[in-house]
PDB file of N, CA and C in Angstrom:
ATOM      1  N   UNK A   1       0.817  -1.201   0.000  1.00  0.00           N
ATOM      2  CA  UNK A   1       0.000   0.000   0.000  1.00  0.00           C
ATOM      3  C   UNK A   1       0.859   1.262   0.000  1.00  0.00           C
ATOM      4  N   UNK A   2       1.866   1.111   0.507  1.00  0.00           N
ATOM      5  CA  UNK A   2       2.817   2.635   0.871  1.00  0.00           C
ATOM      6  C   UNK A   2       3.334   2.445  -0.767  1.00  0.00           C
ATOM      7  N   UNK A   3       3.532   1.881  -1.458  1.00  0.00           N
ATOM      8  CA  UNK A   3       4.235   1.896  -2.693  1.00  0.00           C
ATOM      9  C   UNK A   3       3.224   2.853  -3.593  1.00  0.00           C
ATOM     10  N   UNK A   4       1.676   2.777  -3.695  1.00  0.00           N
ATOM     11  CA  UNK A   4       0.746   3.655  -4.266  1.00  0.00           C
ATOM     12  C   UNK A   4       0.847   4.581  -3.503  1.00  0.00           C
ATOM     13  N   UNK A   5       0.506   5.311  -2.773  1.00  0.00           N
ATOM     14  CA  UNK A   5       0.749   6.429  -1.925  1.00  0.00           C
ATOM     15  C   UNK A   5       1.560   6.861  -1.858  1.00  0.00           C
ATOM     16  N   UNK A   6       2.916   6.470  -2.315  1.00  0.00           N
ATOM     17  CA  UNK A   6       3.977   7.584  -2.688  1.00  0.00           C
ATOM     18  C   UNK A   6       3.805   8.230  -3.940  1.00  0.00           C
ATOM     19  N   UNK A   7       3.862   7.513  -4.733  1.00  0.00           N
ATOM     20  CA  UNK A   7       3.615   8.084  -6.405  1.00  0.00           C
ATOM     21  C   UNK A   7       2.651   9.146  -6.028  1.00  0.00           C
ATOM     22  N   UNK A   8       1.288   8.743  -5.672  1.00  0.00           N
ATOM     23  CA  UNK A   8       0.051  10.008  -5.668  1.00  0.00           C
ATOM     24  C   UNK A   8       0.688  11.093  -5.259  1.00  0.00           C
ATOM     25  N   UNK A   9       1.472  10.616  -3.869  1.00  0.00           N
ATOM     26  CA  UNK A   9       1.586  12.177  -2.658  1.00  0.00           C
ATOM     27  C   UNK A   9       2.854  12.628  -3.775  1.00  0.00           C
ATOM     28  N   UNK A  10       3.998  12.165  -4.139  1.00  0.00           N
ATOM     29  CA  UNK A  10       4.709  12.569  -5.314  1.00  0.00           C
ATOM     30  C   UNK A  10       4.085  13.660  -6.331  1.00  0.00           C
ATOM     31  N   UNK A  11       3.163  13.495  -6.922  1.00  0.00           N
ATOM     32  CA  UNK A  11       2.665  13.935  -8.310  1.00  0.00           C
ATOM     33  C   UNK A  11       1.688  14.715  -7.582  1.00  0.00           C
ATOM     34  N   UNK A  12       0.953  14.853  -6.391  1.00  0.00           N
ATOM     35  CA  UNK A  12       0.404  15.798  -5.897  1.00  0.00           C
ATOM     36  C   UNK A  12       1.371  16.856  -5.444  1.00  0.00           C
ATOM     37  N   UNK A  13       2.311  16.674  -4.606  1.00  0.00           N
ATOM     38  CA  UNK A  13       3.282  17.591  -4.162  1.00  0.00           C
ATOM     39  C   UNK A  13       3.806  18.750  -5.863  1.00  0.00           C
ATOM     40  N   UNK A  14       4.321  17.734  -6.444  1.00  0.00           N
ATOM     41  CA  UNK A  14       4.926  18.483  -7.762  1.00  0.00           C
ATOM     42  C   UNK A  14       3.756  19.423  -8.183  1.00  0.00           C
ATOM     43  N   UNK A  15       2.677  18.898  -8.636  1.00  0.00           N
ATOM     44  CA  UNK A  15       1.425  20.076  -9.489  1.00  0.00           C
ATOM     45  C   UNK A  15       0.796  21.111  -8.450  1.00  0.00           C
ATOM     46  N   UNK A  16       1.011  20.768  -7.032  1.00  0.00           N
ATOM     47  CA  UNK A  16       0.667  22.100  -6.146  1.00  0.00           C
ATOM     48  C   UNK A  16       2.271  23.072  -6.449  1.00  0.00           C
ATOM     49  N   UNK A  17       3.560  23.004  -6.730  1.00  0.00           N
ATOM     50  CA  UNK A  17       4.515  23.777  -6.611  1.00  0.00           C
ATOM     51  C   UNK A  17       4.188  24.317  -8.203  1.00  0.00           C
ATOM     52  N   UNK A  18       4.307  23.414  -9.148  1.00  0.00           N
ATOM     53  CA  UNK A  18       4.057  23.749 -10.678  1.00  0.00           C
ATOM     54  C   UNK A  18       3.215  24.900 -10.676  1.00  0.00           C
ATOM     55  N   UNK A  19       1.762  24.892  -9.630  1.00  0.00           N
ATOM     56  CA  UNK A  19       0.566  25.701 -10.086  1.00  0.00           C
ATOM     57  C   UNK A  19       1.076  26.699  -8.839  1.00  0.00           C
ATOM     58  N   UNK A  20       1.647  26.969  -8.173  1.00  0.00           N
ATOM     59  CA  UNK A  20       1.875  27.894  -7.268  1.00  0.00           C
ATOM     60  C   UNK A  20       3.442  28.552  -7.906  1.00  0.00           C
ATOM     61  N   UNK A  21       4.232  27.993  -8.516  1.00  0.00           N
ATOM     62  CA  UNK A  21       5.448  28.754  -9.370  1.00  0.00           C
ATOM     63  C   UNK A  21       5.420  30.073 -10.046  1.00  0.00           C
ATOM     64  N   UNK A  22       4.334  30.085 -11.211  1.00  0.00           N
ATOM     65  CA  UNK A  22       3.927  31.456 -12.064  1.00  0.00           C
ATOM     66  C   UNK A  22       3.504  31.967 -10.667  1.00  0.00           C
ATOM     67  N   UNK A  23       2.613  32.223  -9.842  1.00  0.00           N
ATOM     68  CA  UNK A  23       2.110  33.193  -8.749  1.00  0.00           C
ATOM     69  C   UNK A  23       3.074  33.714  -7.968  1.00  0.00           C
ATOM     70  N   UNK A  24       4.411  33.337  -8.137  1.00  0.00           N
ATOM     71  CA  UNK A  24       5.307  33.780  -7.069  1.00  0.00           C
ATOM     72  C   UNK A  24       6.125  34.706  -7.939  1.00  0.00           C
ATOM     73  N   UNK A  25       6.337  34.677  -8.819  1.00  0.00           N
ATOM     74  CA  UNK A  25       6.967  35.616  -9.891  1.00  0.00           C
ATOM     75  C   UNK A  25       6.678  36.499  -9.867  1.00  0.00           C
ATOM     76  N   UNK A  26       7.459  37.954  -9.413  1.00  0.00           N
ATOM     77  CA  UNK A  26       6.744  39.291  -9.636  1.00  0.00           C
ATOM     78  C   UNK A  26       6.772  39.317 -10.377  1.00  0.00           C
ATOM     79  N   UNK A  27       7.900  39.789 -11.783  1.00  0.00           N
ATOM     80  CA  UNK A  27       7.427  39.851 -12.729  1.00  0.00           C
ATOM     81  C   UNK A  27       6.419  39.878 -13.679  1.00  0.00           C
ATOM     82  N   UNK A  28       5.793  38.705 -13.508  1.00  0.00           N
ATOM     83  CA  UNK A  28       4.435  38.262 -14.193  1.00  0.00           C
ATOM     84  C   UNK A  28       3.177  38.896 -13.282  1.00  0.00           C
ATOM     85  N   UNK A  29       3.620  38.644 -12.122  1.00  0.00           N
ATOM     86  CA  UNK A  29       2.537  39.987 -11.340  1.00  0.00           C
ATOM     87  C   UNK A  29       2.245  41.035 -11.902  1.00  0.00           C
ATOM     88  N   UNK A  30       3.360  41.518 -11.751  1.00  0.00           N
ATOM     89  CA  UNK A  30       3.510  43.114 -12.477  1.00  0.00           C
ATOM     90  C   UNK A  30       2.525  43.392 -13.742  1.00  0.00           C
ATOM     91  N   UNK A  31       2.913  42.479 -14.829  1.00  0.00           N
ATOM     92  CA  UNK A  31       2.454  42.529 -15.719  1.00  0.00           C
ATOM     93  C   UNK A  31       1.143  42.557 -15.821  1.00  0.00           C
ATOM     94  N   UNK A  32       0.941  41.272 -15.182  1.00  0.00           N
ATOM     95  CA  UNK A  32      -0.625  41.405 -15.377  1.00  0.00           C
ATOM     96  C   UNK A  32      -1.678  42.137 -14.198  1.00  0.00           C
ATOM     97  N   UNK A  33      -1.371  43.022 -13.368  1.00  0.00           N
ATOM     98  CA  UNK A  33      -2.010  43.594 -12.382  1.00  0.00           C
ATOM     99  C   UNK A  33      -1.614  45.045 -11.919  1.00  0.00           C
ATOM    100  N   UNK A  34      -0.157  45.384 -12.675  1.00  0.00           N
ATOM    101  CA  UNK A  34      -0.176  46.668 -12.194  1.00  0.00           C
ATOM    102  C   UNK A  34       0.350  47.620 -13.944  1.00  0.00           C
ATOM    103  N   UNK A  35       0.888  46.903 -14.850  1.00  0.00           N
ATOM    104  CA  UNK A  35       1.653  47.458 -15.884  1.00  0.00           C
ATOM    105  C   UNK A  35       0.477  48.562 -16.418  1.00  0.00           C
ATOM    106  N   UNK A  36      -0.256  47.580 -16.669  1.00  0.00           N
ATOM    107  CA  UNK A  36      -1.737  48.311 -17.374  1.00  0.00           C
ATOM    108  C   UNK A  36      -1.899  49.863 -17.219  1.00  0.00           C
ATOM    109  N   UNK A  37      -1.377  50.276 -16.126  1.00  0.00           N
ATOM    110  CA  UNK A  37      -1.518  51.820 -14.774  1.00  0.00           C
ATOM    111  C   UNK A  37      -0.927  52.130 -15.096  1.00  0.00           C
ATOM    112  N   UNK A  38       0.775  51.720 -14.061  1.00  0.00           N
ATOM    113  CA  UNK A  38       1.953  51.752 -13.471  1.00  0.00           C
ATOM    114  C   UNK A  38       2.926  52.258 -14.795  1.00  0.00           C
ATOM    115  N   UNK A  39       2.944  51.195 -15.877  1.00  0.00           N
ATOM    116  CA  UNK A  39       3.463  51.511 -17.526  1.00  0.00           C
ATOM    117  C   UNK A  39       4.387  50.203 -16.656  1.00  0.00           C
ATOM    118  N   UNK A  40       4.831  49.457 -18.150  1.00  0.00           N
ATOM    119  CA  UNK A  40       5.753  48.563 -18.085  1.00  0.00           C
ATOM    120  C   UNK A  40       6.589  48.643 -17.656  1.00  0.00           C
ATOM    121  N   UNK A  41       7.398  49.734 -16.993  1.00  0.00           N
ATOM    122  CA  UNK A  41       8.899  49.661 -16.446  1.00  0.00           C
ATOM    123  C   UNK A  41       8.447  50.411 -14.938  1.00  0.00           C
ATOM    124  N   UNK A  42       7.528  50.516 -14.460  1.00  0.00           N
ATOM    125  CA  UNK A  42       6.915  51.513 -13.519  1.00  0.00           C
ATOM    126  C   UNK A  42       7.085  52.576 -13.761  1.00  0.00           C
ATOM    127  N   UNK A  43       6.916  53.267 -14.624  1.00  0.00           N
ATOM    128  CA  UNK A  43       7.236  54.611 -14.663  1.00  0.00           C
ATOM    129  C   UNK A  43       6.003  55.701 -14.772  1.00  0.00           C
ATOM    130  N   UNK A  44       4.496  55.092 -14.288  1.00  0.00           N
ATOM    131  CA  UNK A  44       3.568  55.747 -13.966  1.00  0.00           C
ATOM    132  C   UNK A  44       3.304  56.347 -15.146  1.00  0.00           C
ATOM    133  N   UNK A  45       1.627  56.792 -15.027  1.00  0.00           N
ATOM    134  CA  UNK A  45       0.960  57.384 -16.294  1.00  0.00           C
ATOM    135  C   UNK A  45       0.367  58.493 -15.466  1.00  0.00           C
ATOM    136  N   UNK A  46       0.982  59.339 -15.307  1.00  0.00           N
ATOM    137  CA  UNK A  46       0.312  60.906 -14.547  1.00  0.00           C
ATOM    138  C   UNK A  46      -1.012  61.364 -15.357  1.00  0.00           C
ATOM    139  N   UNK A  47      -2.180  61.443 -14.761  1.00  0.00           N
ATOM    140  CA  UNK A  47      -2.109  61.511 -13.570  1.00  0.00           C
ATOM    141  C   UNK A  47      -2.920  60.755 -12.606  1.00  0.00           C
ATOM    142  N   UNK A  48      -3.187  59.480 -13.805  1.00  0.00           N
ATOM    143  CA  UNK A  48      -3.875  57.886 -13.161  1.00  0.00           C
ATOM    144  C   UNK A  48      -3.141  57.484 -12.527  1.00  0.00           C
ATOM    145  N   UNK A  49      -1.972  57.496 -12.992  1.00  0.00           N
ATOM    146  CA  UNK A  49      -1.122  56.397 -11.863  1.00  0.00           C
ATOM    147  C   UNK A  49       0.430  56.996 -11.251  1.00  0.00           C
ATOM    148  N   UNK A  50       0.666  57.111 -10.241  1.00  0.00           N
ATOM    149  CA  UNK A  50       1.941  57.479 -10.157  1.00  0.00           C
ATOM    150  C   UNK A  50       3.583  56.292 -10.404  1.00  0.00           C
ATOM    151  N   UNK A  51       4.302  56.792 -10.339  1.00  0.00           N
ATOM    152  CA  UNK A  51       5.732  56.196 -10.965  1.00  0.00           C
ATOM    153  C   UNK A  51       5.505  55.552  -9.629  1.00  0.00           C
ATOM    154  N   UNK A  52       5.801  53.883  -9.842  1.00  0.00           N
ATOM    155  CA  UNK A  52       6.091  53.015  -8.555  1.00  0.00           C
ATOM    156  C   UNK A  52       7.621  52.435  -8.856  1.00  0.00           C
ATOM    157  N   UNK A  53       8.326  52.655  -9.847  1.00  0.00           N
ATOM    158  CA  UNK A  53       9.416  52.005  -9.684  1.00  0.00           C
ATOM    159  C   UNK A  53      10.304  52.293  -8.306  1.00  0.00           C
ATOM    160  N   UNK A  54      11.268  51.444  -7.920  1.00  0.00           N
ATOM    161  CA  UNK A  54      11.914  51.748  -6.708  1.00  0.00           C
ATOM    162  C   UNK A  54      11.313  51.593  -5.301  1.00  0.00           C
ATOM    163  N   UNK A  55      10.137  51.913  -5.965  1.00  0.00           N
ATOM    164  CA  UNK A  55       9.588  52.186  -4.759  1.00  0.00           C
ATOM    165  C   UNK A  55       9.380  51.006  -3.261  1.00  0.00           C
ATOM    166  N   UNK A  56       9.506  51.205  -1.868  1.00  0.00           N
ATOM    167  CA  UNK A  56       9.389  50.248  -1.162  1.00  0.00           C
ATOM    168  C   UNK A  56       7.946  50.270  -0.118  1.00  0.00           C
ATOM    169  N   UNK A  57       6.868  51.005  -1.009  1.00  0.00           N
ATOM    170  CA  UNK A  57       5.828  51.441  -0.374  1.00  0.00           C
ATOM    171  C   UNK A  57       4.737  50.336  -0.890  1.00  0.00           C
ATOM    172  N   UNK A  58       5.012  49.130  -1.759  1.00  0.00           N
ATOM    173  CA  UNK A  58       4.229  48.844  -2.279  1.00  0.00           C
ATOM    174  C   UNK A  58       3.415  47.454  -1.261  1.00  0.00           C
ATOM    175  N   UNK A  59       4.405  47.250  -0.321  1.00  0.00           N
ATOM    176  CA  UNK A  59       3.905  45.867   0.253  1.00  0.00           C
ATOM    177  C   UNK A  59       2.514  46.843   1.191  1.00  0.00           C
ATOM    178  N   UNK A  60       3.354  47.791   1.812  1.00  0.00           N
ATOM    179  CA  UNK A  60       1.718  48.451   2.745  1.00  0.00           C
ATOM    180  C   UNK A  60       0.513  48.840   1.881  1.00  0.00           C
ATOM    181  N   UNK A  61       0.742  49.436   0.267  1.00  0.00           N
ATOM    182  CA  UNK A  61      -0.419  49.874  -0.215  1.00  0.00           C
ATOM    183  C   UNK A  61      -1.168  48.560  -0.415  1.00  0.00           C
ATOM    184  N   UNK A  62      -0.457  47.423  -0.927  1.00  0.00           N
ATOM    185  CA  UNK A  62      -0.700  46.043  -1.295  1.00  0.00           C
ATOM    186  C   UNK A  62      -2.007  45.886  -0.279  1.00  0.00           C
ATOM    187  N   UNK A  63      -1.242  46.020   1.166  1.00  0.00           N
ATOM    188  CA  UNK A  63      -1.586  45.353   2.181  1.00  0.00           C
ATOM    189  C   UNK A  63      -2.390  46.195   3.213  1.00  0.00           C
ATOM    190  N   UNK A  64      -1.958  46.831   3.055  1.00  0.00           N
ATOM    191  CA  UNK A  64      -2.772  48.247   4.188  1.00  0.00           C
ATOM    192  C   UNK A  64      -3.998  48.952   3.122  1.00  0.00           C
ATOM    193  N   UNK A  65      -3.948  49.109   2.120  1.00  0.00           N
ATOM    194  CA  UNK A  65      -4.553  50.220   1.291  1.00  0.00           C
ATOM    195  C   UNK A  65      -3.717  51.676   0.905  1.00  0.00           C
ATOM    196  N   UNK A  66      -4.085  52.447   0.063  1.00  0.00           N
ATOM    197  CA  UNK A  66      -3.307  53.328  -0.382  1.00  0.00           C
ATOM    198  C   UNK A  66      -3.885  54.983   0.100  1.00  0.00           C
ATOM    199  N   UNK A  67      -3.922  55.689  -0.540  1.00  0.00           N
ATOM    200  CA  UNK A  67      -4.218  56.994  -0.272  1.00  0.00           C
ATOM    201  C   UNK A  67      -5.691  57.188  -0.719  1.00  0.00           C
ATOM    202  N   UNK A  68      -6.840  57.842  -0.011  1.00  0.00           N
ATOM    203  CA  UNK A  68      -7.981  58.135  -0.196  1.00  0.00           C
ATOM    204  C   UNK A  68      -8.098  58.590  -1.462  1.00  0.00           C
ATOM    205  N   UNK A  69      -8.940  58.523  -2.125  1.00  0.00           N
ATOM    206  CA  UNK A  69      -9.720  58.456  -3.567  1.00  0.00           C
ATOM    207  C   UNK A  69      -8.875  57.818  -4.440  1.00  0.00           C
ATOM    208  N   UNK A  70      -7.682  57.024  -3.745  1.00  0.00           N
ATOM    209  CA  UNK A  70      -6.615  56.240  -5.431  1.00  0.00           C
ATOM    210  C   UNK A  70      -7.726  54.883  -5.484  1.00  0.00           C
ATOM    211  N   UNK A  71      -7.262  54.366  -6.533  1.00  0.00           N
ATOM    212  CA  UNK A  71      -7.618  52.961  -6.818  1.00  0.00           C
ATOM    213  C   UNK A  71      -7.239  52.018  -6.124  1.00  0.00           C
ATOM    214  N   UNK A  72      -6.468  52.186  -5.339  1.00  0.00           N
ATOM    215  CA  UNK A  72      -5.711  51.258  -4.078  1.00  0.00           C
ATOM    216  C   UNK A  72      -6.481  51.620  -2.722  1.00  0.00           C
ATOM    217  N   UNK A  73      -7.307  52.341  -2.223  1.00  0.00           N
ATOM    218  CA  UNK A  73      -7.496  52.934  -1.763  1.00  0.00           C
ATOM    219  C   UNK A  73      -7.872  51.517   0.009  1.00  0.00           C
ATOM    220  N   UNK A  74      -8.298  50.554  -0.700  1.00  0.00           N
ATOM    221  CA  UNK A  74      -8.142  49.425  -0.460  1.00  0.00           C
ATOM    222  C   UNK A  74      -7.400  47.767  -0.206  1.00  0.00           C
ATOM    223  N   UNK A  75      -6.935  47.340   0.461  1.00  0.00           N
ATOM    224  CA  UNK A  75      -5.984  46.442   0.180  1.00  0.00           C
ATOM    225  C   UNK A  75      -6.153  45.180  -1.006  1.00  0.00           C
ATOM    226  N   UNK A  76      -5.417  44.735  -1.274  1.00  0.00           N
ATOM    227  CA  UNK A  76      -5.494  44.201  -2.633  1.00  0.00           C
ATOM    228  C   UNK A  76      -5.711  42.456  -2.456  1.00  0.00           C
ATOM    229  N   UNK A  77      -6.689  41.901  -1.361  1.00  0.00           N
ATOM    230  CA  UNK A  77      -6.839  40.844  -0.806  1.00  0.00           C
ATOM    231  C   UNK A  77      -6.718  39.617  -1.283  1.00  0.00           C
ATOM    232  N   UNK A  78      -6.638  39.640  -2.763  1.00  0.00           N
ATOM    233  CA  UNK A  78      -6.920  38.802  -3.507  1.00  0.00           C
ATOM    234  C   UNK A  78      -5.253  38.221  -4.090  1.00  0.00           C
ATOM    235  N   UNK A  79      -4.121  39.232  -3.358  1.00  0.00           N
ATOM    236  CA  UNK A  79      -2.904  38.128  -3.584  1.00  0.00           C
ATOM    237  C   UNK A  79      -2.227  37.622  -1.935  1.00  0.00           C
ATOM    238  N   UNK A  80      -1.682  36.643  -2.166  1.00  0.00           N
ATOM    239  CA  UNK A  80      -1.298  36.312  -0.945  1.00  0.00           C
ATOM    240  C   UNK A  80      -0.067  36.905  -0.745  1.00  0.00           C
ATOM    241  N   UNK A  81       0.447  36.594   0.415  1.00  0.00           N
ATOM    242  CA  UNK A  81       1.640  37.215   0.951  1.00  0.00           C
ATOM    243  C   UNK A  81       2.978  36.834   0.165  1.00  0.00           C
ATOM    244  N   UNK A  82       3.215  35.507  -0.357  1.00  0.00           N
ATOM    245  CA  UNK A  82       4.295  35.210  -0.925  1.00  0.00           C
ATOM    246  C   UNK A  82       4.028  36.269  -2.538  1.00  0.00           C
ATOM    247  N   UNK A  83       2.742  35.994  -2.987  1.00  0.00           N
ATOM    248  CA  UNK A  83       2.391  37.430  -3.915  1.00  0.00           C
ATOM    249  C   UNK A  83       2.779  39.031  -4.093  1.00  0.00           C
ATOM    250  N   UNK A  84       2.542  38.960  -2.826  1.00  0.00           N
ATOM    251  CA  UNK A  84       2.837  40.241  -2.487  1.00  0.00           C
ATOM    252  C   UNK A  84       4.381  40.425  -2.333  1.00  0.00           C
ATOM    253  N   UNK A  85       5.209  40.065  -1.468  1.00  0.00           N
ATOM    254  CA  UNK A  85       6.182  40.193  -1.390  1.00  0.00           C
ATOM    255  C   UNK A  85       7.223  40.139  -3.075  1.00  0.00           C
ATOM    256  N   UNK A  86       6.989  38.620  -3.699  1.00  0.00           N
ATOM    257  CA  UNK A  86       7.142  38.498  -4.936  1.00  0.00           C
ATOM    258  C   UNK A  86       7.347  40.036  -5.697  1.00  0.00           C
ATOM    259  N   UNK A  87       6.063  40.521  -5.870  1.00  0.00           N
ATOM    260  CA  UNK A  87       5.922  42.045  -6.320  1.00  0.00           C
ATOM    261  C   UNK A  87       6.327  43.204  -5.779  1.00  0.00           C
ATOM    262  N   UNK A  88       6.933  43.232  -4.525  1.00  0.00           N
ATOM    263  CA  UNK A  88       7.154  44.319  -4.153  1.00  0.00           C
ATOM    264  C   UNK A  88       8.690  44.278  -4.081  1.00  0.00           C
ATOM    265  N   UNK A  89       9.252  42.871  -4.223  1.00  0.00           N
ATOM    266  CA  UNK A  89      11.070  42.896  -4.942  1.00  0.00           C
ATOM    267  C   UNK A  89      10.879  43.516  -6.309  1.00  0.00           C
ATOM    268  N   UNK A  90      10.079  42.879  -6.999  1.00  0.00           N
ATOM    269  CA  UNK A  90      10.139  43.161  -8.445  1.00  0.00           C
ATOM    270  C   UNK A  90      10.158  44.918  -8.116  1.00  0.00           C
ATOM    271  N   UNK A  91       8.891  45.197  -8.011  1.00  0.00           N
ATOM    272  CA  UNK A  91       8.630  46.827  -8.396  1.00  0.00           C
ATOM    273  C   UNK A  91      10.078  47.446  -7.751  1.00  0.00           C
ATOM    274  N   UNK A  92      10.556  47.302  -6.476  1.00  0.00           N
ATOM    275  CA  UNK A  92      11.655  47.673  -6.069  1.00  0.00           C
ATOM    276  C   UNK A  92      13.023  47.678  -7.070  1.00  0.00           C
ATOM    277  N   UNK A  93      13.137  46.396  -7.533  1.00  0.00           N
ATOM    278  CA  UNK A  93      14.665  46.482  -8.715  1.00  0.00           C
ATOM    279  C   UNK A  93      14.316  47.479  -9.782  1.00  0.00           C
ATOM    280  N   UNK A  94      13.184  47.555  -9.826  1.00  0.00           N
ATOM    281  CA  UNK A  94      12.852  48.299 -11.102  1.00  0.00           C
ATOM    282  C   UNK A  94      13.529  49.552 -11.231  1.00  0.00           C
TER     283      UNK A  94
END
């Protein structure tokens, strides 16, 4: 019996890291959740969006919410913490 139950827990372990891999990538964060605004290199679209490159403010707006009447204005609940962090190296090297 332990001989089937390895293979499964095997091939289960691998496709939870496979499907959790792309989500940890800022990069691909970026892209698809903030570029749209932000502009591809962060360099902000005044006066929708301000320049986030560099910036190290992004894990609290992420996470706390941002400045009254922005689009952030709210925390962004819907990525998790390894998400978040992920994105807030990225936007930072930028």
């Amino acid at each position: 019996m332990k001989l089937r139950i390895a293979p499964v827990l095997l091939a289960s372990v691998s496709m939870l890291a496979w499907m959790q891999a792309p989500a940890q990538d800022g990069s691909t964060l970026f892209k698809t959740k903030c570029a749209m605004c932000h502009g591809d290199q962060g360099q902000g679209k005044p006066p929708m969006a301000p320049k986030i490159a560099g910036s190290t403010k992004v894990v609290e707006v992420l996470t706390k919410g941002g400045q009254p009447k922005a689009p952030h204005i709210n925390p962004m609940s819907a990525l998790t913490p390894a998400q978040v962090s992920a994105l807030a190296a990225f936007v930072k090297a930028l």
